[in-house]
PDB file of N, CA and C in Angstrom:
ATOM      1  N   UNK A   1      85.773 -11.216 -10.422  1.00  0.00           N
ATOM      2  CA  UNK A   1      85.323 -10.340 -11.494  1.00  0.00           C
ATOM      3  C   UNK A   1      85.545 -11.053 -12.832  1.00  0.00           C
ATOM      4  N   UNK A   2      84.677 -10.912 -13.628  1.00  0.00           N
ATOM      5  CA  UNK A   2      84.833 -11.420 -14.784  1.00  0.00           C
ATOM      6  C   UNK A   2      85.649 -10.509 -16.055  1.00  0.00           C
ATOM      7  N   UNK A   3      86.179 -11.479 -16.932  1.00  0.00           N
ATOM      8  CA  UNK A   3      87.262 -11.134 -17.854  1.00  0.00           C
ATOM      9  C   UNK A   3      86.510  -9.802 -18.614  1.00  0.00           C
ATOM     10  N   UNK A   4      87.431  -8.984 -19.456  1.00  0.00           N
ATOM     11  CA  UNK A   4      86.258  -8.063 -19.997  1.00  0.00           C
ATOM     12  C   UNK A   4      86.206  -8.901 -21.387  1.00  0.00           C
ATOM     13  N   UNK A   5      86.732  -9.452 -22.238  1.00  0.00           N
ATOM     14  CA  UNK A   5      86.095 -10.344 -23.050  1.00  0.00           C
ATOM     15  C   UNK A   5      84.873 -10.906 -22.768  1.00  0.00           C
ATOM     16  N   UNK A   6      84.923 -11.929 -21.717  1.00  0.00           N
ATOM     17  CA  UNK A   6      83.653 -12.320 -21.059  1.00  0.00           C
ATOM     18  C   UNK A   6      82.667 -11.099 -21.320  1.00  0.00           C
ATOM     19  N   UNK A   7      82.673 -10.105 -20.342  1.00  0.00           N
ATOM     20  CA  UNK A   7      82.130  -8.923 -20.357  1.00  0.00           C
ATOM     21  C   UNK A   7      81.614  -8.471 -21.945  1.00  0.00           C
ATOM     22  N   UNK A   8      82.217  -8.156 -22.266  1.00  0.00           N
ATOM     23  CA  UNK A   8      81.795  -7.689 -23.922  1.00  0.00           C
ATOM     24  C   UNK A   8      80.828  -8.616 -24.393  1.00  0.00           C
ATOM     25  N   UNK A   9      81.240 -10.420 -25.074  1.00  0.00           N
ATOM     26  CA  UNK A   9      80.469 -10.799 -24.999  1.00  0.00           C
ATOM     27  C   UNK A   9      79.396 -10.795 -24.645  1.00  0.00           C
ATOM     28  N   UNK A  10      78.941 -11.170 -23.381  1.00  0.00           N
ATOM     29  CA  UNK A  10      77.465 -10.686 -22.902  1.00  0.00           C
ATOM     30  C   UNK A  10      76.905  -9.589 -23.068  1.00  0.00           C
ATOM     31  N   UNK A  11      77.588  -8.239 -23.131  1.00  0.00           N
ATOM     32  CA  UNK A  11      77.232  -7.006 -23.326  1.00  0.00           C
ATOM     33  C   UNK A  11      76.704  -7.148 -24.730  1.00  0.00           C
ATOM     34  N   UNK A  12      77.324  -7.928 -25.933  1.00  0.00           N
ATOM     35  CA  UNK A  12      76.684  -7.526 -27.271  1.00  0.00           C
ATOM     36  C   UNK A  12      75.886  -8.977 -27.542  1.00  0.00           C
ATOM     37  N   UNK A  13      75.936  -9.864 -26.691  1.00  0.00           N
ATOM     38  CA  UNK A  13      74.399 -10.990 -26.837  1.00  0.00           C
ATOM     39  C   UNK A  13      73.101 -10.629 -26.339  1.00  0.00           C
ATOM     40  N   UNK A  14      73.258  -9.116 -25.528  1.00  0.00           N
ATOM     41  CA  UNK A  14      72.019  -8.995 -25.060  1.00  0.00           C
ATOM     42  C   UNK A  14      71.550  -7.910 -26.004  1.00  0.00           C
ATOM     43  N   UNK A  15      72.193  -7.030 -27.359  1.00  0.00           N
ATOM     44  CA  UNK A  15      71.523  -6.086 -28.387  1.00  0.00           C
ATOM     45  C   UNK A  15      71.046  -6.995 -28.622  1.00  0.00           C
ATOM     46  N   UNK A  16      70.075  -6.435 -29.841  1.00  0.00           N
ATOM     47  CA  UNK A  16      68.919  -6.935 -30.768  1.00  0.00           C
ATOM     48  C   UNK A  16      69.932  -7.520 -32.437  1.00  0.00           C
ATOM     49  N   UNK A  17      69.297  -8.239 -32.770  1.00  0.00           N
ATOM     50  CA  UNK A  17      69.753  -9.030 -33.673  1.00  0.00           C
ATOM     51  C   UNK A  17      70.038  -8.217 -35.296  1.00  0.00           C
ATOM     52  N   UNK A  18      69.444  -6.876 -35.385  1.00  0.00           N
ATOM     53  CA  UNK A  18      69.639  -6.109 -36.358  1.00  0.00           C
ATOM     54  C   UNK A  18      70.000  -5.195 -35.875  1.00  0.00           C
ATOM     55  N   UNK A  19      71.469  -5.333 -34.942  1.00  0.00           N
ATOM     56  CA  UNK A  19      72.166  -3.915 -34.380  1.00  0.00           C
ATOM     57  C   UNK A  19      73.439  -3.728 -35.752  1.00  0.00           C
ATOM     58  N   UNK A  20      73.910  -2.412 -35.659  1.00  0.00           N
ATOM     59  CA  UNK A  20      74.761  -1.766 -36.482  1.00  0.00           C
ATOM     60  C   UNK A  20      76.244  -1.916 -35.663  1.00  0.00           C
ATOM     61  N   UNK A  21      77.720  -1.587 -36.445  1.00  0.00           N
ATOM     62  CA  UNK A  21      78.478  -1.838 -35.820  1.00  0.00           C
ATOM     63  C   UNK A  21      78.813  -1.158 -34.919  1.00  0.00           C
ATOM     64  N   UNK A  22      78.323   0.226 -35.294  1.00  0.00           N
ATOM     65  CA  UNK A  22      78.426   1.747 -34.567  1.00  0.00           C
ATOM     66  C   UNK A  22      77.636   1.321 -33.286  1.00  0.00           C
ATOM     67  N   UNK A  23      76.772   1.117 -33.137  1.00  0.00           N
ATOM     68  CA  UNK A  23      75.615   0.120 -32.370  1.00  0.00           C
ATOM     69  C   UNK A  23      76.306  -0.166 -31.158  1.00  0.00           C
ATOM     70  N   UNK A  24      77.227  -1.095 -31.685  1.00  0.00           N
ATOM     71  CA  UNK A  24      78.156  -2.434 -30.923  1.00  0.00           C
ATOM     72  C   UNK A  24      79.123  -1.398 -30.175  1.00  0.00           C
ATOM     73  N   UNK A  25      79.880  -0.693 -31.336  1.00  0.00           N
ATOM     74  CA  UNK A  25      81.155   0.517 -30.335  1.00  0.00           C
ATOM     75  C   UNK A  25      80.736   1.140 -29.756  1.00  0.00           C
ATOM     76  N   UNK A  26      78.891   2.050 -29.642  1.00  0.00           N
ATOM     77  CA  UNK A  26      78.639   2.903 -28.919  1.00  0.00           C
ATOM     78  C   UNK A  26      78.643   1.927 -27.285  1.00  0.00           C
ATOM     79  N   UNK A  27      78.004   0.680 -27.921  1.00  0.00           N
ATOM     80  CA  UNK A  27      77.909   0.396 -26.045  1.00  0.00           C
ATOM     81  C   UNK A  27      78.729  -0.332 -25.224  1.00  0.00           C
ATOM     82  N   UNK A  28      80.040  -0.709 -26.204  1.00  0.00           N
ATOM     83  CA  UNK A  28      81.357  -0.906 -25.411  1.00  0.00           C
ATOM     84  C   UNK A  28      82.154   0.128 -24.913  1.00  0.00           C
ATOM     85  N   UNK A  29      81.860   1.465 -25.575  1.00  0.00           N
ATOM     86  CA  UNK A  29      82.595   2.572 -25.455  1.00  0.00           C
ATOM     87  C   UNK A  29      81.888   3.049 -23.969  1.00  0.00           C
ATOM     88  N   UNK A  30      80.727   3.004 -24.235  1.00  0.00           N
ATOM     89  CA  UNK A  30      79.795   3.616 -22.582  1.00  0.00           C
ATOM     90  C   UNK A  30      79.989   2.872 -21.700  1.00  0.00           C
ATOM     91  N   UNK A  31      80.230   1.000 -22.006  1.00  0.00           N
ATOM     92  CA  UNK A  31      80.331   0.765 -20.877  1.00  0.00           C
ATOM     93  C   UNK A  31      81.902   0.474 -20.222  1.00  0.00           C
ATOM     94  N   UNK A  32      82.887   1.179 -21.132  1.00  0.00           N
ATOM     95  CA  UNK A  32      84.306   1.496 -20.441  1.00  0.00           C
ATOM     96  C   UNK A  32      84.336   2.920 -19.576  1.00  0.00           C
ATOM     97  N   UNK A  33      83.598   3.673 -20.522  1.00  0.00           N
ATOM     98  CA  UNK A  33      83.496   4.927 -19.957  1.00  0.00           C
ATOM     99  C   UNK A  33      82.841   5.033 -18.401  1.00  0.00           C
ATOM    100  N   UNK A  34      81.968   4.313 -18.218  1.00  0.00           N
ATOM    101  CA  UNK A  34      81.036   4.280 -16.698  1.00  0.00           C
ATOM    102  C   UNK A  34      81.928   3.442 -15.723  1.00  0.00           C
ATOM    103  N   UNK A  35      83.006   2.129 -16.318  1.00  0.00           N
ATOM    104  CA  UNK A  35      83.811   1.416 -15.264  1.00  0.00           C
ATOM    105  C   UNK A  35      84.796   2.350 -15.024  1.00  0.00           C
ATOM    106  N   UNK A  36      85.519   2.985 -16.088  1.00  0.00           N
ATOM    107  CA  UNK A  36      86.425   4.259 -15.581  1.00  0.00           C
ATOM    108  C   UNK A  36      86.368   5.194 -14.673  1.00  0.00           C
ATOM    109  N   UNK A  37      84.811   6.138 -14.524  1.00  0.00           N
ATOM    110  CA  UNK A  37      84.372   7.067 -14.033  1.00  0.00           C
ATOM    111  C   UNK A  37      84.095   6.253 -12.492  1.00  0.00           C
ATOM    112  N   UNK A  38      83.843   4.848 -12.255  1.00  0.00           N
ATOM    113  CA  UNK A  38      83.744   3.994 -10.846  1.00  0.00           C
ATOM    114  C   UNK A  38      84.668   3.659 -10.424  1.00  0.00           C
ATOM    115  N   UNK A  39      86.087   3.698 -11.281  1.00  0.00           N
ATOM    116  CA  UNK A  39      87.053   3.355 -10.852  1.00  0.00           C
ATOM    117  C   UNK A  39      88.138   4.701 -10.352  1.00  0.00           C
ATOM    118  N   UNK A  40      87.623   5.427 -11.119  1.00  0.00           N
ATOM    119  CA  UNK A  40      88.400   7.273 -10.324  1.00  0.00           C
ATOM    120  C   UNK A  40      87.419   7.458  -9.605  1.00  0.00           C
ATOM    121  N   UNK A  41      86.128   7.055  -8.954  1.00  0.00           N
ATOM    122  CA  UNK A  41      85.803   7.443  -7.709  1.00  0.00           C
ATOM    123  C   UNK A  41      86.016   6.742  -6.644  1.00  0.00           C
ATOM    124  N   UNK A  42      86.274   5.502  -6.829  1.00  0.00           N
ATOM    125  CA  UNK A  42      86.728   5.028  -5.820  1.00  0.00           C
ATOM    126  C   UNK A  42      88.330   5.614  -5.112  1.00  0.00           C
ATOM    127  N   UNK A  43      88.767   5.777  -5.953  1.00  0.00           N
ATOM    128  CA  UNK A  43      90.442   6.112  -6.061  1.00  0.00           C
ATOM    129  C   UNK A  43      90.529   8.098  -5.606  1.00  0.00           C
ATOM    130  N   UNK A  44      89.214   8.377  -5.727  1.00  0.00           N
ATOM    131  CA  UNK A  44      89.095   9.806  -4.839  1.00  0.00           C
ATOM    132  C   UNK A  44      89.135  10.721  -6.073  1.00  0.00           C
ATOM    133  N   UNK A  45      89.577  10.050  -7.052  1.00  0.00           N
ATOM    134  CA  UNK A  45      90.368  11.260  -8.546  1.00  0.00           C
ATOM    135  C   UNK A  45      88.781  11.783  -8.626  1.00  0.00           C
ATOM    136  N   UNK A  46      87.487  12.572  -8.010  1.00  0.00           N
ATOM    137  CA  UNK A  46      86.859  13.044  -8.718  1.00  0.00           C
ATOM    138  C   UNK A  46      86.568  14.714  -8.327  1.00  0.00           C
ATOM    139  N   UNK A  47      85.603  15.515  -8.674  1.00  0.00           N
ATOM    140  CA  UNK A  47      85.509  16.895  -8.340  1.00  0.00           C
ATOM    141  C   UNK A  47      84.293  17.217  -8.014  1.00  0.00           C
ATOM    142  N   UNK A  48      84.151  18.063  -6.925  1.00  0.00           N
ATOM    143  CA  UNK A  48      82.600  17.958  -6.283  1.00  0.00           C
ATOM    144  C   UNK A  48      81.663  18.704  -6.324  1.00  0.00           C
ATOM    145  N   UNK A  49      80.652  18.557  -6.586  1.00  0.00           N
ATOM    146  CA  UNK A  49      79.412  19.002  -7.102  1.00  0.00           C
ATOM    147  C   UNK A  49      79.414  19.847  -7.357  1.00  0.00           C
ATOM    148  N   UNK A  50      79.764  21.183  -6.117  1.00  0.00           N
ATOM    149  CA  UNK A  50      79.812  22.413  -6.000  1.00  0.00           C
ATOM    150  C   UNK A  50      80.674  23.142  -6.420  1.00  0.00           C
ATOM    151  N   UNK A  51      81.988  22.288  -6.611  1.00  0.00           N
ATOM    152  CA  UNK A  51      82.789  22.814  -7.506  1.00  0.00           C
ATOM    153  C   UNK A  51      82.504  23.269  -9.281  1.00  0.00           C
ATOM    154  N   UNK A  52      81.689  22.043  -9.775  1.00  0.00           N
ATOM    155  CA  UNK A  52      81.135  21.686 -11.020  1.00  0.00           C
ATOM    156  C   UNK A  52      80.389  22.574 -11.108  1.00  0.00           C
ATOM    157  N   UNK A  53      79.476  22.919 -10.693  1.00  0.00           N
ATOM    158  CA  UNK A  53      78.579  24.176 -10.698  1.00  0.00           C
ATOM    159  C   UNK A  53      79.029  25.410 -10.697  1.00  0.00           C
ATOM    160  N   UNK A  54      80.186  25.538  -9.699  1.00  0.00           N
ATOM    161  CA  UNK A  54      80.353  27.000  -9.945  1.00  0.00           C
ATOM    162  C   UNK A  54      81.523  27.372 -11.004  1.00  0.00           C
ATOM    163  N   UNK A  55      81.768  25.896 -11.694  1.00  0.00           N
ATOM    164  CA  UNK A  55      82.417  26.732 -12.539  1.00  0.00           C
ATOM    165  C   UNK A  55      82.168  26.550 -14.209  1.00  0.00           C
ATOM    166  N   UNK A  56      80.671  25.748 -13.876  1.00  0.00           N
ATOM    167  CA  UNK A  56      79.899  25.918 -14.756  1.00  0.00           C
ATOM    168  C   UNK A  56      78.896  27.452 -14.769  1.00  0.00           C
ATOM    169  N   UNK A  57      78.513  28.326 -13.819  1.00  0.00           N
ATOM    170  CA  UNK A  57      77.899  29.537 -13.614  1.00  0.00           C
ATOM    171  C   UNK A  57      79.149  30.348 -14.113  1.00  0.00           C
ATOM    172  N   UNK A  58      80.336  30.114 -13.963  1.00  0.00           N
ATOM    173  CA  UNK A  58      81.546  31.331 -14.517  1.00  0.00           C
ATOM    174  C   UNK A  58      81.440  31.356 -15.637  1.00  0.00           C
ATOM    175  N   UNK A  59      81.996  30.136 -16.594  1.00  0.00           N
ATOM    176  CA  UNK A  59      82.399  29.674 -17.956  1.00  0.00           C
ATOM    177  C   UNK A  59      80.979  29.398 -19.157  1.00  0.00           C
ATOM    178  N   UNK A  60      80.093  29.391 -18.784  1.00  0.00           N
ATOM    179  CA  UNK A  60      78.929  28.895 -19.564  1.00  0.00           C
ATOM    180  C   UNK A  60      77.996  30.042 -19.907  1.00  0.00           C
ATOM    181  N   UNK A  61      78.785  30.796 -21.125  1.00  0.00           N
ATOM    182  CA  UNK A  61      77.648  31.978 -21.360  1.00  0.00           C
ATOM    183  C   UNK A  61      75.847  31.340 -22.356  1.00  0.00           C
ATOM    184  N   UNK A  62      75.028  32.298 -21.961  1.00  0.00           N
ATOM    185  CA  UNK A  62      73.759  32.315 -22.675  1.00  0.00           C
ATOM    186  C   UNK A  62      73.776  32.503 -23.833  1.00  0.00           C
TER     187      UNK A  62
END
């Protein structure tokens, strides 16, 4: 696996050349956020579908 320096790097050589800095943090931030969310599913830490739903139908008024 590669370093996340490495990682970053490549992640911000492949924006466009008139990106913003906000730009740069939004897509280091998403792409910690998506290795996190792969790394608690592997590890089982997640909650299942049907759970999510129904307690999105309790808590989520119109």
């Amino acid at each position: 696996m590669a370093s996340i320096k490495y990682e970053a790097i490549r992640l911000i050589s492949r924006l466009p050349e008139e990106v913003s800095w906000d730009d740069i943090l939004y897509e280091l931030f998403v792409r910690k956020e998506i290795e996190l969310g792969v790394k608690a599913s592997y590890e089982g830490n997640i909650v299942p579908q049907d759970a999510v739903i129904k307690w999105l139908l309790n808590n989520v008024s119109d």
